[in-house]
Protein backbone atom coordinates (compact mmCIF):
# COMPACT_ATOMS: atom_id res chain seq x y z
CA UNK A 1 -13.40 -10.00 -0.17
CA UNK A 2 -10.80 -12.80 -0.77
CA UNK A 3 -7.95 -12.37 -2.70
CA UNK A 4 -8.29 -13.70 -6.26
CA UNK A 5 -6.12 -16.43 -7.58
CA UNK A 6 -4.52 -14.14 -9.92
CA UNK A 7 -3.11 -12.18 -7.15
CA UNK A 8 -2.03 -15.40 -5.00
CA UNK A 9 -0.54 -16.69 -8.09
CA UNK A 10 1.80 -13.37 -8.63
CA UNK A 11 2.66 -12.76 -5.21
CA UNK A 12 3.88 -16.42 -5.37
CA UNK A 13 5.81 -15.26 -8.33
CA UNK A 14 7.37 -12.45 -6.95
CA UNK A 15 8.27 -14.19 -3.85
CA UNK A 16 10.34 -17.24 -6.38
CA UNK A 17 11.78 -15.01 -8.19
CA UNK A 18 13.12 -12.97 -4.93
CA UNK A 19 11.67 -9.95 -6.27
CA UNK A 20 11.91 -7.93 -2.99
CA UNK A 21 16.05 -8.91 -2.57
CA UNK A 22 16.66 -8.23 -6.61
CA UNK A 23 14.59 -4.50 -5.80
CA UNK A 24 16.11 -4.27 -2.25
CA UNK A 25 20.00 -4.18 -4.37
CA UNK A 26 18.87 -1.21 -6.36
CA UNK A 27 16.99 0.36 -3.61
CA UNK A 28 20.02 0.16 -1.52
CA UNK A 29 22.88 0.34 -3.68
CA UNK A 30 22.21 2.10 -7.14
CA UNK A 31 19.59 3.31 -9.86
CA UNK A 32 18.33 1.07 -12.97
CA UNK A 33 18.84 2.32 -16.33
CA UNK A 34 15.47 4.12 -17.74
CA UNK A 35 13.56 1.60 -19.92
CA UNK A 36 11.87 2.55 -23.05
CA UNK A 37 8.01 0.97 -24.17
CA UNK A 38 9.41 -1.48 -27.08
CA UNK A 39 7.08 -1.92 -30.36
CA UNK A 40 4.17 -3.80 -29.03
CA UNK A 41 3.46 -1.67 -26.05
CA UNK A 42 3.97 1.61 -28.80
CA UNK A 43 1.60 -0.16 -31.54
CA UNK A 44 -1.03 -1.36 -28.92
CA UNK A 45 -1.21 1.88 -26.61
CA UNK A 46 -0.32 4.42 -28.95
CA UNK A 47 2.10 5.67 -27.09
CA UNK A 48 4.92 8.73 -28.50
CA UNK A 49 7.90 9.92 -26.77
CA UNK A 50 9.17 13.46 -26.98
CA UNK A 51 12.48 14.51 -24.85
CA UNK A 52 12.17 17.21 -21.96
CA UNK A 53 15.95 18.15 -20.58
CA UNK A 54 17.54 14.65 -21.81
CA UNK A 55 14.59 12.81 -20.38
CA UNK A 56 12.23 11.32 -21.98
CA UNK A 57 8.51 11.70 -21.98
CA UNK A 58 5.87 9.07 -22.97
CA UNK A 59 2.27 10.10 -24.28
CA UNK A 60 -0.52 7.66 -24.24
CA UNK A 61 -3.26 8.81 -26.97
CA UNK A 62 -6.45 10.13 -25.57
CA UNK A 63 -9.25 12.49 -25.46
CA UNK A 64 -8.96 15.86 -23.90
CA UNK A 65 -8.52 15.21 -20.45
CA UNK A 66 -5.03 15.12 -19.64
CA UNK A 67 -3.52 12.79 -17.25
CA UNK A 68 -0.07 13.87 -15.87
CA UNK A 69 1.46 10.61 -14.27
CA UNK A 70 4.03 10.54 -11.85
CA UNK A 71 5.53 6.84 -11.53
CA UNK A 72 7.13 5.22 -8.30
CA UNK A 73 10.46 3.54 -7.98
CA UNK A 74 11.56 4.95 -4.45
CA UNK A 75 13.85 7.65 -7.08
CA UNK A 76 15.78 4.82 -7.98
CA UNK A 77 13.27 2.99 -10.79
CA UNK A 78 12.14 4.31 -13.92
CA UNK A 79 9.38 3.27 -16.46
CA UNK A 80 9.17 -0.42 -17.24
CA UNK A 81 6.93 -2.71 -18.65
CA UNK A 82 4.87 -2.86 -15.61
CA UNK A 83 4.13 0.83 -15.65
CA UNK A 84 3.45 0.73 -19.76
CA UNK A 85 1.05 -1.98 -19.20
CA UNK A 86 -0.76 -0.58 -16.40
CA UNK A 87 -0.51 3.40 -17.55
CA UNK A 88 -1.54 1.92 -21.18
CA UNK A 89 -4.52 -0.06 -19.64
CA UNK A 90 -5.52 2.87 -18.09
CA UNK A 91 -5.30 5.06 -20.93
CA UNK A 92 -7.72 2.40 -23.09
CA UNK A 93 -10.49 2.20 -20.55
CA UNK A 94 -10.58 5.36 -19.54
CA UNK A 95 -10.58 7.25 -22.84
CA UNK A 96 -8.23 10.11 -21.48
CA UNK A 97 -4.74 10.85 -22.54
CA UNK A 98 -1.56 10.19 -20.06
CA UNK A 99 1.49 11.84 -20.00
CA UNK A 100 3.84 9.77 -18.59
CA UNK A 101 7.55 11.63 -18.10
CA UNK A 102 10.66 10.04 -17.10
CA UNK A 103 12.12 12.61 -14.36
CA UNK A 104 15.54 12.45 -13.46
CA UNK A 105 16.89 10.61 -10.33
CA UNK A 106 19.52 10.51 -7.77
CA UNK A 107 22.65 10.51 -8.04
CA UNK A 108 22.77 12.81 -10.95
CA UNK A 109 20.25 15.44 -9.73
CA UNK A 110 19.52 16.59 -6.62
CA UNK A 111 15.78 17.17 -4.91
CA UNK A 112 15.39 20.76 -6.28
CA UNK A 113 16.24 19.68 -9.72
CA UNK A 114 13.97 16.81 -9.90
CA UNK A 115 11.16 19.62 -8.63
CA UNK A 116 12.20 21.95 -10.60
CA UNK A 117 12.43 19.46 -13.89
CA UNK A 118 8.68 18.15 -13.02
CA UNK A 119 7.40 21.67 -13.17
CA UNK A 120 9.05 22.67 -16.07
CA UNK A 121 7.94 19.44 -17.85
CA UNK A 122 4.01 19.91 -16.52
CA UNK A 123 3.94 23.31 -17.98
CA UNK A 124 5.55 22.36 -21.67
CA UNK A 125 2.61 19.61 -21.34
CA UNK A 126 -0.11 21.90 -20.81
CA UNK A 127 0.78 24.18 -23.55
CA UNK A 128 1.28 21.63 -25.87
CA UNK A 129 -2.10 19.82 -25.62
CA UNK A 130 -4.16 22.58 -24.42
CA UNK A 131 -6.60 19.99 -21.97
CA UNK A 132 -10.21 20.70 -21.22
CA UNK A 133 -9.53 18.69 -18.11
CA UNK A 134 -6.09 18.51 -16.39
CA UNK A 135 -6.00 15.50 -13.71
CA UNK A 136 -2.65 14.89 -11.53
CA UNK A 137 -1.78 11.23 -10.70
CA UNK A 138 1.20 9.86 -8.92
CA UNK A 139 2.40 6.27 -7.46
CA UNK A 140 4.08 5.68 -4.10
CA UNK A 141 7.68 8.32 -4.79
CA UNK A 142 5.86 9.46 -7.60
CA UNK A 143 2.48 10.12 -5.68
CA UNK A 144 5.34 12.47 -3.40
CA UNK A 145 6.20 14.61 -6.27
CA UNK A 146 2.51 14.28 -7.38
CA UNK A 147 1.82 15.78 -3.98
CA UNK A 148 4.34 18.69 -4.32
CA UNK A 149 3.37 19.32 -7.79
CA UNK A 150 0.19 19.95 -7.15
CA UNK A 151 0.32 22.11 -4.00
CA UNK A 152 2.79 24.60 -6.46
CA UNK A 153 0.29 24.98 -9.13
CA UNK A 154 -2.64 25.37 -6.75
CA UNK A 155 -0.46 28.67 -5.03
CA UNK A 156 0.36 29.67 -8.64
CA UNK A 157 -1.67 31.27 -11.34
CA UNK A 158 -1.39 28.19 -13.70
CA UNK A 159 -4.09 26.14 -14.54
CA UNK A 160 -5.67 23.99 -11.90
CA UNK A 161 -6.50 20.55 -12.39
CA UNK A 162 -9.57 19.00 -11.60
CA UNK A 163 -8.23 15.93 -9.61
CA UNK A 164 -5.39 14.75 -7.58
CA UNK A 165 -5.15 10.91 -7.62
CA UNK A 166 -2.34 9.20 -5.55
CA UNK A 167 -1.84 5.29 -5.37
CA UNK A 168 0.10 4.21 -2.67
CA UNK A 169 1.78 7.56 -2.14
CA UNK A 170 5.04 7.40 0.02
CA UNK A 171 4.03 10.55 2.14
CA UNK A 172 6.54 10.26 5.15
CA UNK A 173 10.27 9.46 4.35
CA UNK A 174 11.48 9.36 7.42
CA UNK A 175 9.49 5.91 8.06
CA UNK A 176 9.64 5.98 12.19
CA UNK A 177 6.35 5.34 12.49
CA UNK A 178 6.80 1.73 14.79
CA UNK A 179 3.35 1.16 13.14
CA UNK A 180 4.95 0.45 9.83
CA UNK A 181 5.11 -3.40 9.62
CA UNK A 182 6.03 -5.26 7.07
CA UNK A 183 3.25 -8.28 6.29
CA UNK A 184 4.24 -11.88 4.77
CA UNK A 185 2.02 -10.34 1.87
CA UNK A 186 4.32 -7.66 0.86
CA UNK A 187 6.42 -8.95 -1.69
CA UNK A 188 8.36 -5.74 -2.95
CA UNK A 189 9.38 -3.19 0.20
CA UNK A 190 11.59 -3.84 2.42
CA UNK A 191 11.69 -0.95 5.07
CA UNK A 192 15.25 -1.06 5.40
CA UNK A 193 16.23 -1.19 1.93
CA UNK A 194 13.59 1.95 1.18
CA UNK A 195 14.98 4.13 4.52
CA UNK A 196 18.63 3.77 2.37
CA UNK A 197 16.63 5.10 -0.71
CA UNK A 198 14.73 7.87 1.06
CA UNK A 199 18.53 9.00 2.71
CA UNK A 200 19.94 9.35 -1.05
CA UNK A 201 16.85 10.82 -2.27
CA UNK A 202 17.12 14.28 0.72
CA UNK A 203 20.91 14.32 0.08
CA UNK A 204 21.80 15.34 3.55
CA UNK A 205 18.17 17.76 3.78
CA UNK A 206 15.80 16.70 6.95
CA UNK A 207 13.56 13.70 6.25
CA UNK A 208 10.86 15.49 8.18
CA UNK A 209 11.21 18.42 5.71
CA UNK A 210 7.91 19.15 3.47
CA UNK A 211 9.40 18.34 0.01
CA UNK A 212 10.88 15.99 1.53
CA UNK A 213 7.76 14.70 3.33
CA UNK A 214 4.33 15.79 2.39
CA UNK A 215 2.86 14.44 5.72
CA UNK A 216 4.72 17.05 7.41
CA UNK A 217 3.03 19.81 5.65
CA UNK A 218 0.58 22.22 7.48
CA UNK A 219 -0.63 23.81 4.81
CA UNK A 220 -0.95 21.88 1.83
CA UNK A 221 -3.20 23.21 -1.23
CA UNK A 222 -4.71 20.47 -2.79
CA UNK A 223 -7.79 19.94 -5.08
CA UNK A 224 -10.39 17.08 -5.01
CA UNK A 225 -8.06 14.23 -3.98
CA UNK A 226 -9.02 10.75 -4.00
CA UNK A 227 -6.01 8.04 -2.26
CA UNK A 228 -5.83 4.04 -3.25
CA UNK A 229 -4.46 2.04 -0.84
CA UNK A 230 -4.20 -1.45 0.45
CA UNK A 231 -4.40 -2.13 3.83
CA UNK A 232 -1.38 -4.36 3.93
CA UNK A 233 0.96 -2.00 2.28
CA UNK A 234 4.15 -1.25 4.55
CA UNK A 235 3.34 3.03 4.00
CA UNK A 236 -0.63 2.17 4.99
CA UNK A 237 -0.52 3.75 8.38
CA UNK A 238 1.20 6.75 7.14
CA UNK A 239 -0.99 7.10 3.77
CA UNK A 240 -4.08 7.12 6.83
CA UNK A 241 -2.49 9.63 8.88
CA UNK A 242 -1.53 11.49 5.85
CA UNK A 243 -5.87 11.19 4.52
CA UNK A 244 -6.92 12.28 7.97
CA UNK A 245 -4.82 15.50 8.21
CA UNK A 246 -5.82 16.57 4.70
CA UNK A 247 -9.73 17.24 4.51
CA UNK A 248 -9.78 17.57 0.49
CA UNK A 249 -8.72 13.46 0.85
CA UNK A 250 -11.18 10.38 -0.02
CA UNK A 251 -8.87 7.13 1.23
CA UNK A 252 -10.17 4.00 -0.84
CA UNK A 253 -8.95 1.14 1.04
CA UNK A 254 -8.79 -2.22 -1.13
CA UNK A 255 -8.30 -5.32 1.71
CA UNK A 256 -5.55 -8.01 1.38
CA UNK A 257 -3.36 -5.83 -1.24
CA UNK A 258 0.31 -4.91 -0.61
CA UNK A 259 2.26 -1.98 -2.07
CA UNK A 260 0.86 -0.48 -5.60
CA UNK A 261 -0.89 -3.42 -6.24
CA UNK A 262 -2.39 -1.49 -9.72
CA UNK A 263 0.55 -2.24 -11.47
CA UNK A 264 0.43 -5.78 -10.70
CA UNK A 265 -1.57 -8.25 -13.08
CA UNK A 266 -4.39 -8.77 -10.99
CA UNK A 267 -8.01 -8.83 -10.74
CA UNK A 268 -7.86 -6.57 -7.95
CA UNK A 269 -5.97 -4.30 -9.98
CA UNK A 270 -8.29 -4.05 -12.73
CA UNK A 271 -10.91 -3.53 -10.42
CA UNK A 272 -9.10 -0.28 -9.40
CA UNK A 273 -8.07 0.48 -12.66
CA UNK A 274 -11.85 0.81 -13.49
CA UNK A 275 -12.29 2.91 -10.51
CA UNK A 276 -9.52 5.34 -11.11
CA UNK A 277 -11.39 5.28 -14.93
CA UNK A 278 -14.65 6.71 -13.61
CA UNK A 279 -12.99 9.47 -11.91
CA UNK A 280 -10.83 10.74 -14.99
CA UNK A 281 -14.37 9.98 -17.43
CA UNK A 282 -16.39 11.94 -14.68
């Protein structure tokens, strides 16, 4: 399938705008400030924010199935409009409710508190709006804690969800595998500028450590799992490797796409956006 004009017409965007450089300062250097929806995303998706341990936590309106959403960033980026769009999107088409939470990041918490806040903020969600369905979904460093997240609940006796569904996931920090390339299509990693983030993220703790790492695990509990990825993302080869050692996995490979194309504007994007829909409507 070629790529649609939509998605030739943002990646040239991106690339004028020097998208990957302006992300590659924060990646490298420092955190952005969190960003909240303003009024027209709030009106249009319905969206409500409630405040975990000083962070805040955005709820898309729904049906029962609950939708616990784990963004990227590389644990430098928060929510931004990107994410509201795309989360909201989701959220219409699909009928289900998403919790969206804005975790804490480096430099003001450390690796266990960033696990420990995400558990503490899945189970105040649960209790609070009582699910018929609970589905787990994540985005390249979110699809990491997504990953940890779920293999705690599935050795606890908590509620298990129905679905794990990672986009992108950054599964292997330690990014030695020579097979990670960056193509001329990539217009937001930069494998130098992520390694820096991924050092800040462990805080002096072994890249090739599980929490660290989910690739690394031997042992990972996971329900039905179901992985969207584009073959010209710079993590691809380790999002395979990571599908192959994990039999509970279904890889969906979308050709031509980069990084978490989803949240970009695209026809491709909406085209996984309605398959990610039929999984949470199942």
């Amino acid at each position: 399938m070629k790529t649609s004009i939509s998605h030739k017409l943002f990646l040239s965007l991106l690339k004028v705008i020097g998208a990957k450089k302006i992300l590659g300062y924060f990646l490298s250097r420092k955190r952005l400030p969190y960003s909240k929806p303003n009024f027209w995303f709030r009106s249009k998706y319905s969206i409500k924010g409630t405040i975990h341990k000083n962070h805040n936590i955005w709820t898309f309106d729904g049906n029962t199935t609950l939708v616990y959403y784990l963004h990227g960033g590389a644990f430098v980026l928060g929510l931004n409009s990107l994410y509201y769009s795309m989360i909201g999107r989701l959220a219409k088409i699909s009928k289900a409710k998403i919790v969206a939470p804005d975790y804490p990041l480096p430099p003001e918490h450390n690796v266990n508190e960033i696990h420990e806040w995400v558990k503490s903020s899945y189970i105040e969600t649960i209790a609070k709006h009582n699910p018929n369905n609970i589905i787990i979904m994540g985005d390249s460093a979110g699809g990491n804690l997504a990953i940890a997240l779920v293999d705690w609940i599935m050795t606890s006796e908590l509620r298990k969800p129905s679905n794990l569904i990672l986009l992108s996931p950054w599964v292997d920090l330690e990014l030695k595998n020579p097979k990670l390339e960056a193509n001329p299509s990539e217009q937001l990693l930069d494998k130098k500028d992520i390694q820096k983030a991924a050092i800040r993220f462990a805080n002096g703790l072994d890249l090739k450590e599980p929490l660290i790492s989910p690739l690394y695990h031997n042992n990972l509990k996971l329900p039905k799992t179901t992985i969207f990825s584009g073959d010209l993302d710079l993590l691809h080869d380790d999002i395979v490797r990571f599908s192959k050692k994990n039999p509970k996995v279904t890889l969906k490979i979308t050709n031509h796409m980069p990084h978490v194309h989803i949240i970009m504007p695209t026809k491709e994007a909406k085209i996984t956006l309605k398959q990610i829909s039929n999984i949470l409507s199942y």
